[in-house]
N, C-alpha and C. Protein backbone atom coordinates (compact mmCIF):
# COMPACT_ATOMS: atom_id res chain seq x y z
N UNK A 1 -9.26 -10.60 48.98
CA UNK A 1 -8.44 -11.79 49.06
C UNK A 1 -7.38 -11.57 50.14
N UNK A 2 -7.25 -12.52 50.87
CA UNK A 2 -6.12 -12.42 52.17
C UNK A 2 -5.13 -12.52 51.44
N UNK A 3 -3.58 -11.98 52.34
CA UNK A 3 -2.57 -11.94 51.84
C UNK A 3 -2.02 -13.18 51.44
N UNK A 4 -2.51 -14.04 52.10
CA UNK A 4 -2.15 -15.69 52.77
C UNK A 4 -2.56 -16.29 50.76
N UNK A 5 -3.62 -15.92 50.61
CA UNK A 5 -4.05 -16.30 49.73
C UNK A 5 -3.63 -16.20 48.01
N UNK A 6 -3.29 -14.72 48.38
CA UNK A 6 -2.96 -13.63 46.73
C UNK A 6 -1.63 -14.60 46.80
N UNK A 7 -0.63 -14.88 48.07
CA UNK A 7 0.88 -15.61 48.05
C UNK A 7 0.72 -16.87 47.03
N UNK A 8 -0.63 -17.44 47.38
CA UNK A 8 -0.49 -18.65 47.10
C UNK A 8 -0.77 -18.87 45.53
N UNK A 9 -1.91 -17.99 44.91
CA UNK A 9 -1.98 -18.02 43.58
C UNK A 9 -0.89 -17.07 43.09
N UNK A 10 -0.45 -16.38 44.02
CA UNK A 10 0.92 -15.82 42.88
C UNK A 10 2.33 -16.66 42.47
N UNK A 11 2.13 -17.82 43.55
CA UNK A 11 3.30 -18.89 43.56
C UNK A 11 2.64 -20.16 42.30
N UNK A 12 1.77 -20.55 42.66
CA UNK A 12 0.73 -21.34 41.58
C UNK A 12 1.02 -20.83 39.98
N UNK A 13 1.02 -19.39 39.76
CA UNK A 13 0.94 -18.69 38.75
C UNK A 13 2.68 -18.96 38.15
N UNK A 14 3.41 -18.60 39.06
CA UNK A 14 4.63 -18.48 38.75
C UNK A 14 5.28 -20.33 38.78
N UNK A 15 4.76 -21.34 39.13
CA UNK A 15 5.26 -22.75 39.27
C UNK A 15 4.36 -22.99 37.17
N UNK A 16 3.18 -22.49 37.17
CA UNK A 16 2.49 -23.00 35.99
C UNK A 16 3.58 -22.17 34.72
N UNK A 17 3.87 -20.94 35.02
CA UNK A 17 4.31 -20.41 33.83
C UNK A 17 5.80 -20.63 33.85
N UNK A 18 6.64 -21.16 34.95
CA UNK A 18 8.23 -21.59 34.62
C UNK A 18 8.33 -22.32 33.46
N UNK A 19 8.20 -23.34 33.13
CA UNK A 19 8.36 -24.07 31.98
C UNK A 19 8.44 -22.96 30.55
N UNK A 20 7.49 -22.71 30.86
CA UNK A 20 7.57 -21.64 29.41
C UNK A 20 8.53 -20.54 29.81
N UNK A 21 8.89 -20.10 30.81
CA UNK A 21 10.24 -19.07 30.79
C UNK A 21 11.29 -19.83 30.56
N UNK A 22 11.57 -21.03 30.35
CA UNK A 22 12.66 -21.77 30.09
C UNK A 22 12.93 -22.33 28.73
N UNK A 23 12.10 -22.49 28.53
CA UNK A 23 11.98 -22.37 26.71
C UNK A 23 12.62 -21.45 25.97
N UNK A 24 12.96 -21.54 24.57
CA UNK A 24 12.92 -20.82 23.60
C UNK A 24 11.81 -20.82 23.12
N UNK A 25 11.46 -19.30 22.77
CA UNK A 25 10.19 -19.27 21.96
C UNK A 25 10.66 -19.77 20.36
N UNK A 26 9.39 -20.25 20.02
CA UNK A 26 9.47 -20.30 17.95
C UNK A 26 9.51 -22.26 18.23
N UNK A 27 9.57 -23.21 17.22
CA UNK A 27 9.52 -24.79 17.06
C UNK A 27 11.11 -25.02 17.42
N UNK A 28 10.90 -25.87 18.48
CA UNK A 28 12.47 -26.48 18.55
C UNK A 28 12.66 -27.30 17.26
N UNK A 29 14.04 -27.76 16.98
CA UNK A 29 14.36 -28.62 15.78
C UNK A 29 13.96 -29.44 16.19
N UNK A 30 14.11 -30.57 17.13
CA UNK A 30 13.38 -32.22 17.64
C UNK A 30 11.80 -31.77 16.73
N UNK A 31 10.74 -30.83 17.01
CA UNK A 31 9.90 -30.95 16.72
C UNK A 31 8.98 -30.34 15.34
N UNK A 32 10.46 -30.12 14.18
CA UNK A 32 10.44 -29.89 12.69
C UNK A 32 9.85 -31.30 12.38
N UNK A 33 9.03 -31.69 11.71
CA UNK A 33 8.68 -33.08 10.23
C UNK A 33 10.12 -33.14 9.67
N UNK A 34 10.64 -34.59 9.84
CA UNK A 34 11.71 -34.57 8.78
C UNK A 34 11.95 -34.35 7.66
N UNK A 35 10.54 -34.37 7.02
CA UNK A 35 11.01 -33.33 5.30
C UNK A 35 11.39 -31.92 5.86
N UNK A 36 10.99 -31.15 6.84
CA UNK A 36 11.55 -29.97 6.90
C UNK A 36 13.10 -30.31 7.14
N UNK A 37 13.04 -30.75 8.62
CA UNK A 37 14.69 -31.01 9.05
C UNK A 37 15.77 -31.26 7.42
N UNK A 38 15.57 -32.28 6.14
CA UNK A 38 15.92 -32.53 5.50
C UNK A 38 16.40 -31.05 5.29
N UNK A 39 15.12 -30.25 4.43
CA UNK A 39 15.19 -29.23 3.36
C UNK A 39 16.24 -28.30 4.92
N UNK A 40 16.03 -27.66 5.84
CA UNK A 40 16.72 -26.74 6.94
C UNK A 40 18.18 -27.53 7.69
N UNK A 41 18.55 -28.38 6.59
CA UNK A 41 19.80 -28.82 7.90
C UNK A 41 20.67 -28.52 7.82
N UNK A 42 21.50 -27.03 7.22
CA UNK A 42 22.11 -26.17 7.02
C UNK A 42 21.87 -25.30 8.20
N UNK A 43 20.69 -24.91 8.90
CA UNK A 43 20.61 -24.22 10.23
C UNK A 43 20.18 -25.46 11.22
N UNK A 44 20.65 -26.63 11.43
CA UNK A 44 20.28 -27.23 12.50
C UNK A 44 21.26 -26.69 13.95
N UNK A 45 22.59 -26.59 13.51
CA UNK A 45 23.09 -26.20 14.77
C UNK A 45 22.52 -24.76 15.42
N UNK A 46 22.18 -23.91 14.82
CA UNK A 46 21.71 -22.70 15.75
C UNK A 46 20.44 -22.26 15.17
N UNK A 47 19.79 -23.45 14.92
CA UNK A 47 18.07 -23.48 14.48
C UNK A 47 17.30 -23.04 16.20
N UNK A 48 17.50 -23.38 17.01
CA UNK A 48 16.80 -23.21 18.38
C UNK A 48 17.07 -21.49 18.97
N UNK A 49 18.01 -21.24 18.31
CA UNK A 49 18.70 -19.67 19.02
C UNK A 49 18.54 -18.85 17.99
N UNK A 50 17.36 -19.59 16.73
CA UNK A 50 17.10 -18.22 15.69
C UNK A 50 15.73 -17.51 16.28
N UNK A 51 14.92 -16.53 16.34
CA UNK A 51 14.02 -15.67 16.33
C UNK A 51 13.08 -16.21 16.00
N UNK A 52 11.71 -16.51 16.71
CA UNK A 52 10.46 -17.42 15.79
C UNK A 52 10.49 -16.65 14.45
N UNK A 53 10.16 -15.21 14.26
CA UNK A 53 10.08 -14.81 13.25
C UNK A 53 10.98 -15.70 12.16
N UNK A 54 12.26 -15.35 11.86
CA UNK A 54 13.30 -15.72 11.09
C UNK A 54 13.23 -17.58 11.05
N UNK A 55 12.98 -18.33 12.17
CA UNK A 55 12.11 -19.73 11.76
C UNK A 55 11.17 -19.73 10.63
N UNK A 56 10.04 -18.71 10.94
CA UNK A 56 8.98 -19.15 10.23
C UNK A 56 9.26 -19.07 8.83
N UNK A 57 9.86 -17.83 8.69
CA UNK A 57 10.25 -17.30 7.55
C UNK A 57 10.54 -19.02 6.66
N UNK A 58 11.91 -18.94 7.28
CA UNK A 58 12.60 -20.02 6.55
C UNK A 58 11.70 -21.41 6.71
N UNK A 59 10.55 -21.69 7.39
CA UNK A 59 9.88 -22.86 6.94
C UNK A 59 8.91 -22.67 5.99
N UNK A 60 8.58 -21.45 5.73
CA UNK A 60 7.94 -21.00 4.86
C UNK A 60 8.67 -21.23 3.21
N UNK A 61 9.97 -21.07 3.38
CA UNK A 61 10.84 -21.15 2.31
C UNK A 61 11.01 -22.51 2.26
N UNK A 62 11.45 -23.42 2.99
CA UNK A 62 11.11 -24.86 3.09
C UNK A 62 10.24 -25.71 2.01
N UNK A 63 9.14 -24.91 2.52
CA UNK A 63 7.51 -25.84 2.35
C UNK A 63 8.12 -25.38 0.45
N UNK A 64 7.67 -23.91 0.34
CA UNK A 64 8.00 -24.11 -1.11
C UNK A 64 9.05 -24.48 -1.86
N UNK A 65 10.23 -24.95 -1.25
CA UNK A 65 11.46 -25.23 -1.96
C UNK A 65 10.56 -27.00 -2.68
N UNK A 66 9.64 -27.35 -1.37
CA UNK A 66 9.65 -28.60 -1.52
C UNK A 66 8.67 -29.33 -2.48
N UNK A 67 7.79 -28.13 -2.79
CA UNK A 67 6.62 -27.85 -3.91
C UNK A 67 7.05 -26.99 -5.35
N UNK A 68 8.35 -27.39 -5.23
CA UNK A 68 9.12 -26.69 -6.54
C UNK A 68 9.44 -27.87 -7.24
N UNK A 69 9.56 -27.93 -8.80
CA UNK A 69 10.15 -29.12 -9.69
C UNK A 69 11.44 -29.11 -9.41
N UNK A 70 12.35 -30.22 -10.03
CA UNK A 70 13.85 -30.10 -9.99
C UNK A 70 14.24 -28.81 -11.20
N UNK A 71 13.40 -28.56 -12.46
CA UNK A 71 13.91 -27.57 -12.75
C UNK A 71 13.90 -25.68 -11.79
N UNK A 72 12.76 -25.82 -11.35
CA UNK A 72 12.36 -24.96 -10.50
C UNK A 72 14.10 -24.41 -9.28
N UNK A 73 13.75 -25.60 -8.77
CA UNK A 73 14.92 -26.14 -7.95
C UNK A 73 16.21 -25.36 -8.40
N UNK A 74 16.37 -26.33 -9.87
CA UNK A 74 17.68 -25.36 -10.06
C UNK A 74 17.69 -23.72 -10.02
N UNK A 75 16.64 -23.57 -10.43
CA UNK A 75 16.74 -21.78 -10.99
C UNK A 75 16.93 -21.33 -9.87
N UNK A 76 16.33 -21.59 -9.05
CA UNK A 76 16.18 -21.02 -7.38
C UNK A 76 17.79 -21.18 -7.18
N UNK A 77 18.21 -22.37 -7.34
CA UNK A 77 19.79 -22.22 -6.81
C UNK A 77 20.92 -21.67 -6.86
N UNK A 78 20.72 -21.16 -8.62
CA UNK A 78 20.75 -19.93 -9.35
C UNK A 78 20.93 -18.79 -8.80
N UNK A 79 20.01 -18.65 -8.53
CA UNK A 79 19.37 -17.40 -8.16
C UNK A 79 20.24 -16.85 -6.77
N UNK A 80 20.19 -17.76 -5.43
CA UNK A 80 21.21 -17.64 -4.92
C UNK A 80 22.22 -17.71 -4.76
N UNK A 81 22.71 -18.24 -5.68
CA UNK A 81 24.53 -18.26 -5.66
C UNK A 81 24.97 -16.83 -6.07
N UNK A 82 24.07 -16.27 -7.14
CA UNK A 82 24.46 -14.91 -7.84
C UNK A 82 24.07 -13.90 -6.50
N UNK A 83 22.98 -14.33 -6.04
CA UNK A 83 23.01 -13.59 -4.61
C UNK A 83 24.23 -13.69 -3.59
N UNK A 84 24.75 -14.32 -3.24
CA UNK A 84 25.32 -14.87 -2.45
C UNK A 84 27.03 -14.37 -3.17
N UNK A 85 27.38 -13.74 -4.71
CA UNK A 85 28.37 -12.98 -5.00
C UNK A 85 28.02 -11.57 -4.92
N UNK A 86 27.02 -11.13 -4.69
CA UNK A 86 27.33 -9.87 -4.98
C UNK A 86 27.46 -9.38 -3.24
N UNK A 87 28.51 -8.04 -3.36
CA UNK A 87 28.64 -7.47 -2.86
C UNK A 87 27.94 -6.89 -1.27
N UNK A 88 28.01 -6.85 -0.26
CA UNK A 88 27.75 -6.21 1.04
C UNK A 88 26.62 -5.32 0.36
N UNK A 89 27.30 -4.00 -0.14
CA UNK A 89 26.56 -2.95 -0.41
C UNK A 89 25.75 -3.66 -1.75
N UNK A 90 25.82 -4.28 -2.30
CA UNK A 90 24.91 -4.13 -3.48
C UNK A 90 23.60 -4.76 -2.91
N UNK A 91 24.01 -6.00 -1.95
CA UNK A 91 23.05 -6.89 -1.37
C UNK A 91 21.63 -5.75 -0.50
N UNK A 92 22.47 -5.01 0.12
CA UNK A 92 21.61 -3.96 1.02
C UNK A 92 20.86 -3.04 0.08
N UNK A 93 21.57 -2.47 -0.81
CA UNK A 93 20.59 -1.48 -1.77
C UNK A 93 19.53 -2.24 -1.80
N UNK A 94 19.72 -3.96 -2.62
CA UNK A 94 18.53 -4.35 -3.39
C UNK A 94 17.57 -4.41 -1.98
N UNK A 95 17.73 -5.02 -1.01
CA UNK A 95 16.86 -4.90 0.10
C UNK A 95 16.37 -3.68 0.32
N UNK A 96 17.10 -2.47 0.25
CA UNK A 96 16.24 -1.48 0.52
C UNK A 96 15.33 -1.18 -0.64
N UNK A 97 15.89 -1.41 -1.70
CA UNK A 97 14.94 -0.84 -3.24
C UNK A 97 13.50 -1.75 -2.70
N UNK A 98 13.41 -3.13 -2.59
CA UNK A 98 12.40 -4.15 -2.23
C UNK A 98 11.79 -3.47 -1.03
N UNK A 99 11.99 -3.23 -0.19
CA UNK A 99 11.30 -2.62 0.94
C UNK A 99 10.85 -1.61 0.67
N UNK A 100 11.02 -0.36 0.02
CA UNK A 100 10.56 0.70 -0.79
C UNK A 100 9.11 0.82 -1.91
N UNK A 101 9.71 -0.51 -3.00
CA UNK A 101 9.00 -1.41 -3.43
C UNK A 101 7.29 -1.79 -2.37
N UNK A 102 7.58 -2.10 -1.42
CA UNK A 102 6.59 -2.61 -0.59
C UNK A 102 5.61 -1.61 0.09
N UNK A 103 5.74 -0.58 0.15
CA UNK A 103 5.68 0.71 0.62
C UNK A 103 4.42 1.13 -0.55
N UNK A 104 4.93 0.84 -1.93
CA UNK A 104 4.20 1.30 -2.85
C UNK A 104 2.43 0.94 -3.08
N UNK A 105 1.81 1.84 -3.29
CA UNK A 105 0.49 1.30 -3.63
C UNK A 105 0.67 -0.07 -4.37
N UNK A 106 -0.60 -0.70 -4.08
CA UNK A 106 -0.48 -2.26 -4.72
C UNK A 106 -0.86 -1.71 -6.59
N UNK A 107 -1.45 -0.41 -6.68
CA UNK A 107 -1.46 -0.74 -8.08
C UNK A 107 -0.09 0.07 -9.04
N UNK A 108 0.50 0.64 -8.29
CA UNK A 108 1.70 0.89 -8.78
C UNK A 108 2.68 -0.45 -8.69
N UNK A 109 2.47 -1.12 -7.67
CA UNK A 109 3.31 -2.42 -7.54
C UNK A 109 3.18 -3.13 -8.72
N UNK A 110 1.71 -3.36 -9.55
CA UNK A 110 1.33 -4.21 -10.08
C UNK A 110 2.21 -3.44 -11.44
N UNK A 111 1.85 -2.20 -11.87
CA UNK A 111 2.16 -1.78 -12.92
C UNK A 111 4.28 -1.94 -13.14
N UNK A 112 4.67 -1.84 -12.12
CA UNK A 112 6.18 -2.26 -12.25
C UNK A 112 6.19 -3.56 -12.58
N UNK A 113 5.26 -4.51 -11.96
CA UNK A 113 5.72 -5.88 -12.55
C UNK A 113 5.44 -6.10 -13.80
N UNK A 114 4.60 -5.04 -14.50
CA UNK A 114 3.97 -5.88 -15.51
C UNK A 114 5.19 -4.89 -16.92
N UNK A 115 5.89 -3.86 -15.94
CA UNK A 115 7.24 -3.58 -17.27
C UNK A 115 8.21 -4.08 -17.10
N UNK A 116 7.92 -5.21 -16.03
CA UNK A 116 8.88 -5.70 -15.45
C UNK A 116 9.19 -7.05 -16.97
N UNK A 117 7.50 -7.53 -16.38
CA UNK A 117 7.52 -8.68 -17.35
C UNK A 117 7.58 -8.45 -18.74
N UNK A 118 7.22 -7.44 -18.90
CA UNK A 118 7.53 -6.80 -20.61
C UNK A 118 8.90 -7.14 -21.06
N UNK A 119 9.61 -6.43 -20.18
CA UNK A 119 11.49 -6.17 -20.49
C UNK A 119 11.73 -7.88 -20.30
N UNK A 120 11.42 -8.95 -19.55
CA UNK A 120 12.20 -9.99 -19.52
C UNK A 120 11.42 -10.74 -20.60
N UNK A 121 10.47 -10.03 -21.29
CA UNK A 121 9.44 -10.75 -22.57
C UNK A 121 10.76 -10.33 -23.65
N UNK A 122 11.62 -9.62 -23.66
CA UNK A 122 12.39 -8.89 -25.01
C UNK A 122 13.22 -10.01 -25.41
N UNK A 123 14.30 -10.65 -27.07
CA UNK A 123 15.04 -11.01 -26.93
C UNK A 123 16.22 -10.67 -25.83
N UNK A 124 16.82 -11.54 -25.50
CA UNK A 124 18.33 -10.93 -24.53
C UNK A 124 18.96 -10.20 -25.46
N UNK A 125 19.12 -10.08 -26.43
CA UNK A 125 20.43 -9.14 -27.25
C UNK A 125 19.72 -7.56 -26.96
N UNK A 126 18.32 -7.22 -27.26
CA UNK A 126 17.67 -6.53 -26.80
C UNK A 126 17.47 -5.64 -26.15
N UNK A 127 17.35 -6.62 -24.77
CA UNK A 127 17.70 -6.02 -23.15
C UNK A 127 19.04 -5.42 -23.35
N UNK A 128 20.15 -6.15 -23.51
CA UNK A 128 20.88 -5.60 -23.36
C UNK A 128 21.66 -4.47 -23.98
N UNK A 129 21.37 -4.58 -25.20
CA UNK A 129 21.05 -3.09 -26.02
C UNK A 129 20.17 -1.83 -25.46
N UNK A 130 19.08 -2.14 -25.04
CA UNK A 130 18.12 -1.05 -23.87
C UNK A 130 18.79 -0.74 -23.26
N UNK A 131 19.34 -1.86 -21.87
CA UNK A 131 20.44 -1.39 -20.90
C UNK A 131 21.38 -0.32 -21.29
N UNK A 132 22.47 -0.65 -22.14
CA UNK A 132 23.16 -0.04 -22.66
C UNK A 132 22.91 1.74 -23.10
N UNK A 133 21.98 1.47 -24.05
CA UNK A 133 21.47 3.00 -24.27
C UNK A 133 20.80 3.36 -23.01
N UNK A 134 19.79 2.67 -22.10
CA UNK A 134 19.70 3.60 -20.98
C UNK A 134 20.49 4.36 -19.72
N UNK A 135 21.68 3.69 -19.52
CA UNK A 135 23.40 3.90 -18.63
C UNK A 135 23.52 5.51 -19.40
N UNK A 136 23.02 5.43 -20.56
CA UNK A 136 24.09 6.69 -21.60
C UNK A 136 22.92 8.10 -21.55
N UNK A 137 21.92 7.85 -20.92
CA UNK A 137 20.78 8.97 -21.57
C UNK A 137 20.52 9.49 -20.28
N UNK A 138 19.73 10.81 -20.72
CA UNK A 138 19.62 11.72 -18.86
C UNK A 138 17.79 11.38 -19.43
N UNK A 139 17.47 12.27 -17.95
CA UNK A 139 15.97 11.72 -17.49
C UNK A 139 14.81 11.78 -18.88
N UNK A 140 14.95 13.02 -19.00
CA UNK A 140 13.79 13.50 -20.06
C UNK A 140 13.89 12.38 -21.31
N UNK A 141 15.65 12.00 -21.79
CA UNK A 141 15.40 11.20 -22.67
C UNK A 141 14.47 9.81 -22.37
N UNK A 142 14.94 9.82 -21.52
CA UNK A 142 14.70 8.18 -21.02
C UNK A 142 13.41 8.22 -21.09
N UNK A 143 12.55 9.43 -20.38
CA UNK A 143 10.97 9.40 -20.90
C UNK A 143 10.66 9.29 -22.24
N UNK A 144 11.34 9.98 -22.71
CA UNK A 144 10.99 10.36 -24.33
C UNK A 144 10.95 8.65 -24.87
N UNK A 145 11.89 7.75 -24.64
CA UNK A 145 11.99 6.30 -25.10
C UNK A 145 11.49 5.47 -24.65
N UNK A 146 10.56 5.63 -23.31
CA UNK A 146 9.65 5.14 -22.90
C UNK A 146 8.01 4.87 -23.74
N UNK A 147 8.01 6.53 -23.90
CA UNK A 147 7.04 6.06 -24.57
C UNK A 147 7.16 5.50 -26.17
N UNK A 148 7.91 6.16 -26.58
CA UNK A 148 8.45 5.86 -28.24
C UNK A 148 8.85 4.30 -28.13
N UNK A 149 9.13 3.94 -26.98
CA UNK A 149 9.15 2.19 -27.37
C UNK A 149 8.60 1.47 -26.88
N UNK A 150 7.54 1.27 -26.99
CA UNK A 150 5.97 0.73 -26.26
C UNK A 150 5.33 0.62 -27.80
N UNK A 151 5.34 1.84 -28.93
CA UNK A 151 4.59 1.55 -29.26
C UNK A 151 5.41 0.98 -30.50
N UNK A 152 6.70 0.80 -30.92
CA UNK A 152 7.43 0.36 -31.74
C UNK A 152 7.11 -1.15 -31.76
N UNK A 153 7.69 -1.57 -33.43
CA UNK A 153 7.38 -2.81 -33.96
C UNK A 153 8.66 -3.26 -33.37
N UNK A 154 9.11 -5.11 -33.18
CA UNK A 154 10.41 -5.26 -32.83
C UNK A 154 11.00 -4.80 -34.02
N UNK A 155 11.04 -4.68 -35.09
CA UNK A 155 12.17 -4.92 -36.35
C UNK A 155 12.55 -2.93 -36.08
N UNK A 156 11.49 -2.00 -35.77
CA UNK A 156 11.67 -0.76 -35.36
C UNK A 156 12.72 -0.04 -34.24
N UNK A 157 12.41 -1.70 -33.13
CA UNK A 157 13.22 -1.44 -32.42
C UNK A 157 14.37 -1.72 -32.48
N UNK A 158 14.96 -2.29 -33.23
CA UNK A 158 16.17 -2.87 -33.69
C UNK A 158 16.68 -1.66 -34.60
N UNK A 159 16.01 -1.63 -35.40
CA UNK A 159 16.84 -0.22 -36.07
C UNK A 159 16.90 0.71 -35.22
N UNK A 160 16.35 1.32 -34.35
CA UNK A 160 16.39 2.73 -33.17
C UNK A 160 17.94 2.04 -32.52
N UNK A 161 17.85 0.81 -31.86
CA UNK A 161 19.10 0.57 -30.96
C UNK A 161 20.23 0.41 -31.87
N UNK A 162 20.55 0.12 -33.19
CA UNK A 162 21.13 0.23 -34.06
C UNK A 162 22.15 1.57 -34.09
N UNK A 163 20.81 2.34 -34.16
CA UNK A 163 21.55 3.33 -35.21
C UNK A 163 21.87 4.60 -34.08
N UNK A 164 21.61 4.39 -32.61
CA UNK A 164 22.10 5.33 -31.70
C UNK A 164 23.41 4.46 -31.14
């Protein structure tokens, strides 16, 4: 290819791809669906100068806010406000515990959720009786009551948290 030539598709190349160096990458706001714009108009002013990543994210959060009931709705709102008090450092632990979390084999993942869902299956007076005695006990115990309360009746377990 003559020099005359390589000039000319390298100028061609560079006139076709300006537009897109002038852009922000990720969906400008003009071109959100107004049910999104609705649910995201808390980031409309610096929606264009967020990260596609961190967009998607949050249209992702969008779509399901918008496929949630109003009770749904509330809990979620819930959910962040109590987020939204706690602490710098407490906020970062839980992110790192979750990222850690993620790390884990999927069938260890599965098996945390499912003592997960056990413990939020308990009355609340319960839990918080567990809690309580678990703050107070070193490791070995805590195994030891692991298994000893799995296989306990509730009325069993009530007398054990009772009477320690």
């Amino acid at each position: 290819m003559t020099k005359r030539r390589m000039a000319v598709v390298v100028m061609w190349l560079a006139m076709a791809a300006s537009p897109a160096w002038g852009e922000a990458p990720g969906t400008p706001w003009e071109r959100l669906p107004p049910e999104e714009r609705q649910v995201l108009k808390p980031f409309e002013e610096r929606w264009n100068t967020l990260p596609p990543e961190r967009q998607e994210r949050l249209r992702r959060g969008a779509e399901r806010w918008r496929n949630m009931s109003p009770e749904e709705r509330k809990e979620a709102g819930e959910h962040f406000r109590r987020w939204r008090e706690l602490l710098p450092e407490q906020r970062e632990r839980i992110r790192k515990r979750y990222d850690e979390f993620q790390t884990l084999p999927l069938e260890q993942q599965e098996r945390i959720r499912q003592k997960f869902r056990w413990f939020q299956s308990l009355p609340p007076e319960e839990r918080q009786a567990l809690r309580e005695k678990w703050r107070g006990m070193g490791r070995e115990e805590r195994r030891e009551l692991r298994e000893r309360y799995r296989t306990m009746t509730p009325e069993q377990r009530r007398e054990y948290l009772d009477k320690k």
